[in-house]
C-alpha atoms as a PDB file:
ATOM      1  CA  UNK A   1     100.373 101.786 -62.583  1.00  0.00           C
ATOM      2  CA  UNK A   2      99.164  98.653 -60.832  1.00  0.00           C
ATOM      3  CA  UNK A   3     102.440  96.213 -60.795  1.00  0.00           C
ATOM      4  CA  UNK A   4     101.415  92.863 -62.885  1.00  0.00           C
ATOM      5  CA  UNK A   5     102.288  89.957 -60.947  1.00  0.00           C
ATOM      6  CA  UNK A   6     103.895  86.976 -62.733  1.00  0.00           C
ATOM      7  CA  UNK A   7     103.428  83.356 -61.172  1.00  0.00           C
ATOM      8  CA  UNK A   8     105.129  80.390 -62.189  1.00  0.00           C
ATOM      9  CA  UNK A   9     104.140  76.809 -60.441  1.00  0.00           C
ATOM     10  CA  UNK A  10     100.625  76.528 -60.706  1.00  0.00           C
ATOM     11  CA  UNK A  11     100.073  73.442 -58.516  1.00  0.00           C
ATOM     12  CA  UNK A  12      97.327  72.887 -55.836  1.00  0.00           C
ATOM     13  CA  UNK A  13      98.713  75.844 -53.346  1.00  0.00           C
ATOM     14  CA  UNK A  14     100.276  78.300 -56.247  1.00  0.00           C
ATOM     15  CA  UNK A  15      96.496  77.835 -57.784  1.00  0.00           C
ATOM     16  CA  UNK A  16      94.798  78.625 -54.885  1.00  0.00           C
ATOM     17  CA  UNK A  17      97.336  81.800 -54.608  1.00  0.00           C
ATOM     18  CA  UNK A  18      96.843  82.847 -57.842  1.00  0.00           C
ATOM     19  CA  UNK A  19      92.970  82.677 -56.993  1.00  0.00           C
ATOM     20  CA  UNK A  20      93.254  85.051 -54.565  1.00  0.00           C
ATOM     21  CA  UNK A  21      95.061  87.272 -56.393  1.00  0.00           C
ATOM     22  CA  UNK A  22      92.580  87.319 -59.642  1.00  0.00           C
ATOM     23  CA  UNK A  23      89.463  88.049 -56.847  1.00  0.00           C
ATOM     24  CA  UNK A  24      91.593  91.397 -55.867  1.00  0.00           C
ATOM     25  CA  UNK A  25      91.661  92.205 -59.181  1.00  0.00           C
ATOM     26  CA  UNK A  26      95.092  91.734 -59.535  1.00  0.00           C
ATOM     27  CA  UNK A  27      96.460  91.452 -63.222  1.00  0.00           C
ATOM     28  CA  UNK A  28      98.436  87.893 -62.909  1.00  0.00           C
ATOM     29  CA  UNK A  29     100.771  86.102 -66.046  1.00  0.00           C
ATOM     30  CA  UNK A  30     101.086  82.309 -64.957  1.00  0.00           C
ATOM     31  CA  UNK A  31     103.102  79.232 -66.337  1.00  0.00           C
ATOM     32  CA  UNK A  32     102.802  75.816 -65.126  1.00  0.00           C
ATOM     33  CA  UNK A  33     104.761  73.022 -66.905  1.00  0.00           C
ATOM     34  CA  UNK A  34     101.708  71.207 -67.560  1.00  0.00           C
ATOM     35  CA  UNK A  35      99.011  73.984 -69.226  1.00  0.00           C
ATOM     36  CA  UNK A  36      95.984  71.905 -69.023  1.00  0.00           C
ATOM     37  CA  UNK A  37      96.414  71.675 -65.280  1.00  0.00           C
ATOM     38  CA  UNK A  38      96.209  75.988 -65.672  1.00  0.00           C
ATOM     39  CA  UNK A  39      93.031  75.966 -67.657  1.00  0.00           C
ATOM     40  CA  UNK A  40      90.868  77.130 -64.525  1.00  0.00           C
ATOM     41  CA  UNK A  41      92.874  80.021 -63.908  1.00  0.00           C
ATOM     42  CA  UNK A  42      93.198  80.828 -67.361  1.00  0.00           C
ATOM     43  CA  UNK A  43      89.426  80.351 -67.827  1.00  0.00           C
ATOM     44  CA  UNK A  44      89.170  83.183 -64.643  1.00  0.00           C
ATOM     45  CA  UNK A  45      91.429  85.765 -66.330  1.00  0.00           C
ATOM     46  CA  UNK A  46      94.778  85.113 -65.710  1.00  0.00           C
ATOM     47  CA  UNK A  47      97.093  85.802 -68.739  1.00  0.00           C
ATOM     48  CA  UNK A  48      99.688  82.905 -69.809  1.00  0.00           C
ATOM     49  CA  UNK A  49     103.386  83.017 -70.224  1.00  0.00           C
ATOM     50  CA  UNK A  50     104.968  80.165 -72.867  1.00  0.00           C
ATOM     51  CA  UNK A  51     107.965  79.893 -70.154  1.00  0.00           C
ATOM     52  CA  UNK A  52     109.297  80.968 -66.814  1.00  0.00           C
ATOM     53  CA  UNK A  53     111.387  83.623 -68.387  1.00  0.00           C
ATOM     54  CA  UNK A  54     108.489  84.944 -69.970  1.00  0.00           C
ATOM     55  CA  UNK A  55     106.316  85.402 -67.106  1.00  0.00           C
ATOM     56  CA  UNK A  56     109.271  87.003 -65.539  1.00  0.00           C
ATOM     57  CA  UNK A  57     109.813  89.569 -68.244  1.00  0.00           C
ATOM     58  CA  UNK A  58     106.015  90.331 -67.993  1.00  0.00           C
ATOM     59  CA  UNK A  59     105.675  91.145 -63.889  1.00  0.00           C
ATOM     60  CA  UNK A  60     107.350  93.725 -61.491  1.00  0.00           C
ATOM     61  CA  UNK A  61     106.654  90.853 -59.125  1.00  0.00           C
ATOM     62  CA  UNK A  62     107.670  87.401 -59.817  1.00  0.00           C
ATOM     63  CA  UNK A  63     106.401  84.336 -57.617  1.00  0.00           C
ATOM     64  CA  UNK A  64     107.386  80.960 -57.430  1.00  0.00           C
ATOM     65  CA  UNK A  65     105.851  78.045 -55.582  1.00  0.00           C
ATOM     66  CA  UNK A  66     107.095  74.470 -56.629  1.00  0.00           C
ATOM     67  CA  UNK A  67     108.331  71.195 -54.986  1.00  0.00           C
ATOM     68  CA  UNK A  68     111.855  71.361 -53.770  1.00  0.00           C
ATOM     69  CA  UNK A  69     115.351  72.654 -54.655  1.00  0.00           C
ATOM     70  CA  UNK A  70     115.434  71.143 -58.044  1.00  0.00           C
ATOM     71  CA  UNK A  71     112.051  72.178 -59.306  1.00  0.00           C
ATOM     72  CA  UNK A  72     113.402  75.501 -58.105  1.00  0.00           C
ATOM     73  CA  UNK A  73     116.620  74.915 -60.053  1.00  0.00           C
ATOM     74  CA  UNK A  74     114.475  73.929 -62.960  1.00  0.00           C
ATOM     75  CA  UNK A  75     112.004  77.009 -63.324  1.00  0.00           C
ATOM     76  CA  UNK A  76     114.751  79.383 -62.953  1.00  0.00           C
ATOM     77  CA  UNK A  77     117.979  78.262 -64.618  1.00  0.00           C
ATOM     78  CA  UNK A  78     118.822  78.086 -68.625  1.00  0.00           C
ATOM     79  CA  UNK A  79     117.800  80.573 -71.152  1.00  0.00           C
ATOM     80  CA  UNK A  80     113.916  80.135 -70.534  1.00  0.00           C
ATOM     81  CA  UNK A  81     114.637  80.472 -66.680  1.00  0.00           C
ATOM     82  CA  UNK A  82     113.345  83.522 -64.517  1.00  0.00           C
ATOM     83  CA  UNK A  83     116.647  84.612 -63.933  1.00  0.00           C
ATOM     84  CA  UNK A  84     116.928  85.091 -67.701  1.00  0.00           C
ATOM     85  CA  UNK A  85     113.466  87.122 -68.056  1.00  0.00           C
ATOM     86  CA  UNK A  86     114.695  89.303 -64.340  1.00  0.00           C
ATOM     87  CA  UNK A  87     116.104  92.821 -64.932  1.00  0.00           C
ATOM     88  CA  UNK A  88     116.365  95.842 -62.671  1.00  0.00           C
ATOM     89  CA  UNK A  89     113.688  96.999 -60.899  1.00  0.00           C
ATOM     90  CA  UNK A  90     111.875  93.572 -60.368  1.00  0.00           C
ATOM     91  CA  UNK A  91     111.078  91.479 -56.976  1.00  0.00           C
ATOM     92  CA  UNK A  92     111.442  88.060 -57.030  1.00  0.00           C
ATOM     93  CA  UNK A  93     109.630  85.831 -54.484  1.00  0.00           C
ATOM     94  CA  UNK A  94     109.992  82.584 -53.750  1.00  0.00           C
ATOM     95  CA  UNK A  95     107.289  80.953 -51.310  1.00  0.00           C
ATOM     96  CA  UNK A  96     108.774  76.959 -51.782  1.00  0.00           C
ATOM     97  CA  UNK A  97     110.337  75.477 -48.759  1.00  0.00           C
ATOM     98  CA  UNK A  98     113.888  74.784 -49.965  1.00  0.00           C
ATOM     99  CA  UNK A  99     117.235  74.848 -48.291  1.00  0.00           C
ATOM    100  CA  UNK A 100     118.392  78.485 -46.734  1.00  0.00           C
ATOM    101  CA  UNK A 101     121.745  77.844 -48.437  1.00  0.00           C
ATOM    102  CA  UNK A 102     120.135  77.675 -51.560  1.00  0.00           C
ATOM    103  CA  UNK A 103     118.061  80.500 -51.274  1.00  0.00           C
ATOM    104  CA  UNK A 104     121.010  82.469 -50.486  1.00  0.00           C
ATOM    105  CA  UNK A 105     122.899  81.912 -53.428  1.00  0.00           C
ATOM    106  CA  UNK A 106     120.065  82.318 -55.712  1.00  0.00           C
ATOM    107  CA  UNK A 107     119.202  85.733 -54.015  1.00  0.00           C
ATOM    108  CA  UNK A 108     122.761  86.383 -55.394  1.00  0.00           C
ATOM    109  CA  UNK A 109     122.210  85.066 -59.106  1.00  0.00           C
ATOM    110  CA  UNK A 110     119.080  87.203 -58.787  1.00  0.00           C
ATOM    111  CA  UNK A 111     121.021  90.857 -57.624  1.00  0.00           C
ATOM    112  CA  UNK A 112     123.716  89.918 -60.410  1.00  0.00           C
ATOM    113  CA  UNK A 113     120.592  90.710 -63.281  1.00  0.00           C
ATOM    114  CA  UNK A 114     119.731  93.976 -61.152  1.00  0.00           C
ATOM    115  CA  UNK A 115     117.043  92.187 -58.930  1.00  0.00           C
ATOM    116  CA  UNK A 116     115.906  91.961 -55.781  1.00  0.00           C
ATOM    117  CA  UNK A 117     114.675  88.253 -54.489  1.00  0.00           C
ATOM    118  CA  UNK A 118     112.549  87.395 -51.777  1.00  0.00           C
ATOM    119  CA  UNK A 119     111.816  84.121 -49.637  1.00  0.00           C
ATOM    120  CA  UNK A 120     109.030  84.052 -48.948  1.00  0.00           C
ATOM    121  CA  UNK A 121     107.462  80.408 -48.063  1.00  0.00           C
ATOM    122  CA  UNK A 122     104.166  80.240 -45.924  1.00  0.00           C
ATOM    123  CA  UNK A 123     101.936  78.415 -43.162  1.00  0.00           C
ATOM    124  CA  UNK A 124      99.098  77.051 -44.120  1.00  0.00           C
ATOM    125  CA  UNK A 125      97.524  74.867 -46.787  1.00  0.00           C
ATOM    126  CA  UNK A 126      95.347  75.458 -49.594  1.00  0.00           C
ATOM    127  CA  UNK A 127      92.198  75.279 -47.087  1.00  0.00           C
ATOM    128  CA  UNK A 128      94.090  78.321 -45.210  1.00  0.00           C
ATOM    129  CA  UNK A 129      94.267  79.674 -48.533  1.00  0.00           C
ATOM    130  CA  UNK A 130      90.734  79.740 -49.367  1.00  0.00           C
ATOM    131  CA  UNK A 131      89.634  81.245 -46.587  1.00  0.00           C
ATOM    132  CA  UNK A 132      92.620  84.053 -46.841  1.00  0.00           C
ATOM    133  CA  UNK A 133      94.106  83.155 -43.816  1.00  0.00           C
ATOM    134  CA  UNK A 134      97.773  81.974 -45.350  1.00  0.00           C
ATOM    135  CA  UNK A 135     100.944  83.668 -43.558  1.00  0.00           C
ATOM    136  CA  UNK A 136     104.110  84.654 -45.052  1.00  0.00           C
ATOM    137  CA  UNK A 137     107.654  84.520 -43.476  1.00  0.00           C
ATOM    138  CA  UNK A 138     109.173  86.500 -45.588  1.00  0.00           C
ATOM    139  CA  UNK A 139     113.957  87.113 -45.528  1.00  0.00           C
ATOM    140  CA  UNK A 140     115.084  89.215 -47.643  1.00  0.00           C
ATOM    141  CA  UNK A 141     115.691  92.978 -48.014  1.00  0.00           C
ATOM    142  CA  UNK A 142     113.094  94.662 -45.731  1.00  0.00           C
ATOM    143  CA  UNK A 143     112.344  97.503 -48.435  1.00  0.00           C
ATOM    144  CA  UNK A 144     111.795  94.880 -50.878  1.00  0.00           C
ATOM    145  CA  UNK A 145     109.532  92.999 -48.085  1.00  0.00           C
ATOM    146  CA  UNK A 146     107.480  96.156 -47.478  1.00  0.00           C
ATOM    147  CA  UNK A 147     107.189  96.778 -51.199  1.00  0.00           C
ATOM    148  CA  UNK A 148     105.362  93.562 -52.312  1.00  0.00           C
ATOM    149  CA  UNK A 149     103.386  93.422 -48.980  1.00  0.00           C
ATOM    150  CA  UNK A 150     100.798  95.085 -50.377  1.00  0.00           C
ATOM    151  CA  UNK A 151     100.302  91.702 -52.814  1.00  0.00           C
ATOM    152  CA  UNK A 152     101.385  89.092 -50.015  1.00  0.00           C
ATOM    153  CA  UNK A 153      98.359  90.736 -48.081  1.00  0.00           C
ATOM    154  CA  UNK A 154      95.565  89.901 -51.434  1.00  0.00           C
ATOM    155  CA  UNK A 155      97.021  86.293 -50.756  1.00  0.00           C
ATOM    156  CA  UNK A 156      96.877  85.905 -47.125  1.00  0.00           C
ATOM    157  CA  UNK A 157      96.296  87.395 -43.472  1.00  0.00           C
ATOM    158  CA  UNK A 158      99.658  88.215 -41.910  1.00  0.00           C
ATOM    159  CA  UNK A 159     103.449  88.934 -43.493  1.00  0.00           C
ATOM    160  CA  UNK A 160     106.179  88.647 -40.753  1.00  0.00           C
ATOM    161  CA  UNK A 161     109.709  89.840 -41.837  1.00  0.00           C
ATOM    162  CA  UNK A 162     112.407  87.813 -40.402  1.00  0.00           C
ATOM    163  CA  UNK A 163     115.864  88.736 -41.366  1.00  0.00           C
ATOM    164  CA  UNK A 164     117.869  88.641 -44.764  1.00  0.00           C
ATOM    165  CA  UNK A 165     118.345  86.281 -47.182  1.00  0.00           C
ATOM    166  CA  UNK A 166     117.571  82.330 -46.486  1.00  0.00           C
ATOM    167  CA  UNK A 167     116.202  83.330 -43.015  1.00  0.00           C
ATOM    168  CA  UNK A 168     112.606  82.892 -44.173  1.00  0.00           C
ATOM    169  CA  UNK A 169     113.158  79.562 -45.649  1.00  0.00           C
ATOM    170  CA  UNK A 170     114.775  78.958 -42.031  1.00  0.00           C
ATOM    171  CA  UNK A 171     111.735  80.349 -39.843  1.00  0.00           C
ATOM    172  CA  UNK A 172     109.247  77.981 -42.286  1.00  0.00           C
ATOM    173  CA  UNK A 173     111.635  74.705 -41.708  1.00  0.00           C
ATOM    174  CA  UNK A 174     111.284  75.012 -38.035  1.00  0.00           C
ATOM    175  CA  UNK A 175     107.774  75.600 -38.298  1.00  0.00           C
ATOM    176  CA  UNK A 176     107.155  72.699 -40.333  1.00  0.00           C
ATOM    177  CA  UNK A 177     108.971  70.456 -38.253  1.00  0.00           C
ATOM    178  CA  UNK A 178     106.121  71.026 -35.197  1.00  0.00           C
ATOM    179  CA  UNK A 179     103.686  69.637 -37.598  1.00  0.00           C
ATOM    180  CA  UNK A 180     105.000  65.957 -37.852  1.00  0.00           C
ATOM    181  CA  UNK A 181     105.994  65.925 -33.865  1.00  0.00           C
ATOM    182  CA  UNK A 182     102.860  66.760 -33.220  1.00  0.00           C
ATOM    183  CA  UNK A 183     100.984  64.363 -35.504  1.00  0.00           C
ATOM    184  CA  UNK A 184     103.334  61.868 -34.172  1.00  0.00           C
ATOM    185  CA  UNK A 185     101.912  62.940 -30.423  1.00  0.00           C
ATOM    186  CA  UNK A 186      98.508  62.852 -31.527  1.00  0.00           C
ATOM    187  CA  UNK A 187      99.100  59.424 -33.018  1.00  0.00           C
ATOM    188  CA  UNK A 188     100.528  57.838 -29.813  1.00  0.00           C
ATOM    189  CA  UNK A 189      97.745  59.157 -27.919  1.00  0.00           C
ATOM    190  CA  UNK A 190      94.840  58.051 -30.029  1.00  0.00           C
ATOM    191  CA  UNK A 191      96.612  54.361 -29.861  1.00  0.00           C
ATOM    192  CA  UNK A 192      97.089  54.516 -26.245  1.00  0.00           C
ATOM    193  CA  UNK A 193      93.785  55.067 -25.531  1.00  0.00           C
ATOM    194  CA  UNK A 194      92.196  52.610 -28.347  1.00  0.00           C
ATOM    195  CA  UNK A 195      94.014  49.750 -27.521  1.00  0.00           C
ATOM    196  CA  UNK A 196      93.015  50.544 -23.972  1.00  0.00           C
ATOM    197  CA  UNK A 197      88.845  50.369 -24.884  1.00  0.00           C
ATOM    198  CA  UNK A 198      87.854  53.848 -25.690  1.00  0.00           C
ATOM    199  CA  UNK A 199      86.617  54.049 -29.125  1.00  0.00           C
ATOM    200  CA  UNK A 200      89.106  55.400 -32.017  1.00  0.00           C
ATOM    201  CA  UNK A 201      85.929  57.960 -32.690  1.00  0.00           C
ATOM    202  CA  UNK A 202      85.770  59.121 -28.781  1.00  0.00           C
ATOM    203  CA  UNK A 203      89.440  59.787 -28.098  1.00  0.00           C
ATOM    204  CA  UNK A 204      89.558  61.723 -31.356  1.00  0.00           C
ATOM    205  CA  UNK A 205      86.887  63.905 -30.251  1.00  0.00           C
ATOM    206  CA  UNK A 206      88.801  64.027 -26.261  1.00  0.00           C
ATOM    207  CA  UNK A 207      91.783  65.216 -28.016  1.00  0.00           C
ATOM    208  CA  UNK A 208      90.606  67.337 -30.528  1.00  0.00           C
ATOM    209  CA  UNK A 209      88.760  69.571 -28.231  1.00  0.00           C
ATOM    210  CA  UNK A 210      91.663  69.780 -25.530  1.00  0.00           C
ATOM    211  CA  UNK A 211      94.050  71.815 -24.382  1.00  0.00           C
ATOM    212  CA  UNK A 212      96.524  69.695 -27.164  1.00  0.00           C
ATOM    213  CA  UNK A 213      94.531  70.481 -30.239  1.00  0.00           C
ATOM    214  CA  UNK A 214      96.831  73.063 -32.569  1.00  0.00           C
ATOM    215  CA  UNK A 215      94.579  74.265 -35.653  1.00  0.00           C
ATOM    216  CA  UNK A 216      96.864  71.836 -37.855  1.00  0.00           C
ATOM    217  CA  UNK A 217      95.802  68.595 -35.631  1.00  0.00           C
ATOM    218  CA  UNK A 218      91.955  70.136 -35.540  1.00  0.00           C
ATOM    219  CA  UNK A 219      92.114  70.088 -39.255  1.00  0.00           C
ATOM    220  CA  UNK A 220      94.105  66.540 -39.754  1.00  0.00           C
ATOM    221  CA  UNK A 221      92.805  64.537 -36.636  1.00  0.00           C
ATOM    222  CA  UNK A 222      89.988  63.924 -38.408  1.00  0.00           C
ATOM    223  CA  UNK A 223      92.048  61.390 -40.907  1.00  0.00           C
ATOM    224  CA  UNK A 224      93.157  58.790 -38.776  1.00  0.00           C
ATOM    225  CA  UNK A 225      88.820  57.897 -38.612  1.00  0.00           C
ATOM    226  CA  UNK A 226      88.826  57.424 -42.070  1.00  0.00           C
ATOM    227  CA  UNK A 227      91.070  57.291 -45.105  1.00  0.00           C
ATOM    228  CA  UNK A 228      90.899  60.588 -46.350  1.00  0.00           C
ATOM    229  CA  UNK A 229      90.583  61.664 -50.311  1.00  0.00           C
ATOM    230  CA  UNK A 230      91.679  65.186 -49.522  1.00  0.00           C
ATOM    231  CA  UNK A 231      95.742  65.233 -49.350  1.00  0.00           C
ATOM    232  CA  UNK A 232      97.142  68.679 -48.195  1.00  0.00           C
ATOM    233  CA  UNK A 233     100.844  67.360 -47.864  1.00  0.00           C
ATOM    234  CA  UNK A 234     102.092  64.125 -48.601  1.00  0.00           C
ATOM    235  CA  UNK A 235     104.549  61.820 -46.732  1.00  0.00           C
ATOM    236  CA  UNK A 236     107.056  62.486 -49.282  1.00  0.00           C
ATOM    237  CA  UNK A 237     106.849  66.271 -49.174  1.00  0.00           C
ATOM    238  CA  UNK A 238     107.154  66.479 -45.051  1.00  0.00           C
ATOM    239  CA  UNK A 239     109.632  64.350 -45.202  1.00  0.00           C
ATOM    240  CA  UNK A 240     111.526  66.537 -47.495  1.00  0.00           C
ATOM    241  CA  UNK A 241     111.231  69.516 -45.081  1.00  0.00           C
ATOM    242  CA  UNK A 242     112.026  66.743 -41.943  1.00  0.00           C
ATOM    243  CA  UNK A 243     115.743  66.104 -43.392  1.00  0.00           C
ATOM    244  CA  UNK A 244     116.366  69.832 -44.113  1.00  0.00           C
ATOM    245  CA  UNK A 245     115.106  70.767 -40.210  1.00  0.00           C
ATOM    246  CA  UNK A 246     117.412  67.923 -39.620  1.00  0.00           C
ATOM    247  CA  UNK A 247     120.372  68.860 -41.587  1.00  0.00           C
ATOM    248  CA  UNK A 248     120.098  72.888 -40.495  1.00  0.00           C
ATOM    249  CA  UNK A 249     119.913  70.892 -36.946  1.00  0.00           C
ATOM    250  CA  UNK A 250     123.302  69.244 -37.921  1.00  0.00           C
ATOM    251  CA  UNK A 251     125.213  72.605 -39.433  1.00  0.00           C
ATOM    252  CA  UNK A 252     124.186  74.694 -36.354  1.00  0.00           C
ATOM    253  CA  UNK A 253     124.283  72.096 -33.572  1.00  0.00           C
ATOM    254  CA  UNK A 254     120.707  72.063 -32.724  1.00  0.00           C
ATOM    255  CA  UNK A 255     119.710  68.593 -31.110  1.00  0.00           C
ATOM    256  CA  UNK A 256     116.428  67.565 -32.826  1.00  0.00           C
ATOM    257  CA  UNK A 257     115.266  64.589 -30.764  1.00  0.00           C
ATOM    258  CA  UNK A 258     111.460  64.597 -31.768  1.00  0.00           C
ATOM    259  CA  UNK A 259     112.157  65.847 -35.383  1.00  0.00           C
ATOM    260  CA  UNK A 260     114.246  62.719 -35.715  1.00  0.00           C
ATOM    261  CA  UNK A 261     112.185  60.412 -34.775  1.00  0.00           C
ATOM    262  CA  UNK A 262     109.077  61.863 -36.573  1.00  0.00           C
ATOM    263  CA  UNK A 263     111.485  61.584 -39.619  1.00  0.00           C
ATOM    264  CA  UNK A 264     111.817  57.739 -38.779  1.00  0.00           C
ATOM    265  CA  UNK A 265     107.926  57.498 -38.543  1.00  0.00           C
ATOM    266  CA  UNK A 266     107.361  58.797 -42.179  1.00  0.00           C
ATOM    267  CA  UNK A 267     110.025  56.534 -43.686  1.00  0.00           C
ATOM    268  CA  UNK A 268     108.002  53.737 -42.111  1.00  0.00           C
ATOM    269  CA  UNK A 269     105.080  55.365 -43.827  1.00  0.00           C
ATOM    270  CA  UNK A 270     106.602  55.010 -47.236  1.00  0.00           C
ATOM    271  CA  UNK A 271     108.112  51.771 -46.217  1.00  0.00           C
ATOM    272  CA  UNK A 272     104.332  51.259 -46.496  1.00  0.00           C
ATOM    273  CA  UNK A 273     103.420  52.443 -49.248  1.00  0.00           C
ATOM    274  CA  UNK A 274     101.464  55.596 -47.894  1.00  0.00           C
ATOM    275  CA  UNK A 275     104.327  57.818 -49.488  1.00  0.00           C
ATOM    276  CA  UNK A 276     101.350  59.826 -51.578  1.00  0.00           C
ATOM    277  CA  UNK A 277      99.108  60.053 -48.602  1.00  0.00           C
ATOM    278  CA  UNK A 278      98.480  63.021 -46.400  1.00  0.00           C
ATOM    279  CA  UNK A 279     101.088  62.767 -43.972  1.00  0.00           C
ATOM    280  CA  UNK A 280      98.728  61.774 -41.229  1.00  0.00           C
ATOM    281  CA  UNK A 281      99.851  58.323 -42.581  1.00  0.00           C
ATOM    282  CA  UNK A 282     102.069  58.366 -39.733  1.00  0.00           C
ATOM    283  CA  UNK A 283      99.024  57.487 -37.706  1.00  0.00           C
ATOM    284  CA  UNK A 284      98.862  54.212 -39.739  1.00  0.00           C
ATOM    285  CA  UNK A 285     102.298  53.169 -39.628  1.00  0.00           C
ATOM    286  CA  UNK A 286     102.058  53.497 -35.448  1.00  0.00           C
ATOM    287  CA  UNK A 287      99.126  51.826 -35.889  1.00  0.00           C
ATOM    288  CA  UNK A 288     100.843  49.049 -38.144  1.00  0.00           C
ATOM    289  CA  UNK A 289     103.657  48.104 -35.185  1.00  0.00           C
ATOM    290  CA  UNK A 290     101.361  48.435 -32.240  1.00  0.00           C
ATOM    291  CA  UNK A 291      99.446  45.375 -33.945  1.00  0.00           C
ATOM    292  CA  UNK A 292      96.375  46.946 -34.356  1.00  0.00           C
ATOM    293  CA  UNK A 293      93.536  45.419 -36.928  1.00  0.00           C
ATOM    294  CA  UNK A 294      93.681  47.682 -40.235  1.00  0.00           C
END
């Protein structure tokens, strides 16, 4: 029998997910906190859970994708929890970016109800996710990793195991902190050469087809020529992952020069008031102390 995958956090990436799932024909119970938000997915065939514990109790596979370590906390814990719905025999994955530590000791809460958890976070946004090109990092056990690949692989392109527990939640915190260095880079460059006389428009285009131009900075470039209404990941959610790089820098005695100082460009950014914005913000708030016109 086809295992029924359960998916709780039905935001703008665990949506998309959950998408890609119903167009496999996968059988998928969801729960968001807000059920209006789910109506879409409900109105394409996926089958609702009245709380966390009862999607898990539903699904041999149980994903998670919300905000941070308490929105974790909050989905999971209590007697409406996933941990309360988990029993033996079930896979747990989370795919948030939270601290390794506390992926670790959740794996444990999880193998104390006969469990098997899963971290799981990804690369990509919900425009990678569309076009089924999402990766997985995936710590954990590696028979549990090979037995949900199957589903990981109806979400997105690639699943790379990395080690055991809390080492995929590692392997996504020092991905994501490339992504602010470089849109820190790109930021100085495209200032350097405005407020030297080429056209904002021009040295975006020099840039973005260079040797420089990563698929995330092809993508976001674009949003320092205009304020964008499309917001894959706000200020406040890279920094987030910026002071967990930074403290897993501390614990293991990592210097993080650049990550640091891309950290100090976001807070300006909120300092701002771009704290919702797509975290290309940080172009602005260069922009702001170079003394550039808005």
């Amino acid at each position: 029998m086809e295992m029924v995958v359960g998916f709780v956090g039905l935001g703008a990436m665990g949506g998309e997910m959950v998408r890609r799932l119903l167009a496999a024909g996968r059988k998928v119970v969801g729960y968001n906190r807000t059920r209006s938000k789910a109506r879409p997915l409900l109105d394409a065939g996926m089958g609702w859970g009245d709380s966390p514990r009862a999607v898990a109790e539903a699904a041999g596979a149980v994903f998670t994708m919300v905000a941070d370590t308490a929105a974790l906390h909050a989905v999971t814990e209590g007697p409406d929890g996933i941990l309360a719905g988990l029993g033996p025999g079930k896979i747990y994955i989370d795919t948030s970016t939270v601290s390794p530590a506390a992926s670790r000791a959740l794996a444990a809460r999880v193998a104390e109800r006969g469990a098997r958890m899963l971290d799981a976070p990804v690369s990509g946004s919900t425009v990678t996710v569309r076009e089924g090109r999402l990766s997985f990092m995936v710590g954990g056990e590696k028979a549990a990793c090979d037995a949900v690949t199957p589903i990981l692989l109806e979400i997105g392109a690639r699943v790379t195991y990395v080690g055991g527990h809390g080492q995929g939640a590692l392997m996504k915190i020092a991905t994501n902190l490339n992504l602010a260095a470089q849109m820190l880079a790109f930021s100085e460059g495209m200032l350097l050469a405005e407020k030297g006389g080429i056209p904002r428009e021009l040295a975006a285009e020099v840039l973005l087809n260079s040797a420089i131009a990563s698929p995330m900075l092809r993508y976001r470039g674009p949003f320092v020529l205009r304020d964008p209404e499309e917001v894959l990941f706000t200020v406040n959610m890279m920094q987030k992952d910026m002071l967990l790089a930074l403290e897993m820098g501390r614990q293991l005695d990592v210097p993080l020069p650049t990550t640091a100082v891309a950290n100090e460009f976001l807070t300006a950014a909120r300092a701002i008031g771009l704290e919702d914005k797509d975290f290309a913000a940080m172009y602005e708030a260069l922009a702001r102390l170079s003394g550039r016109p808005r």
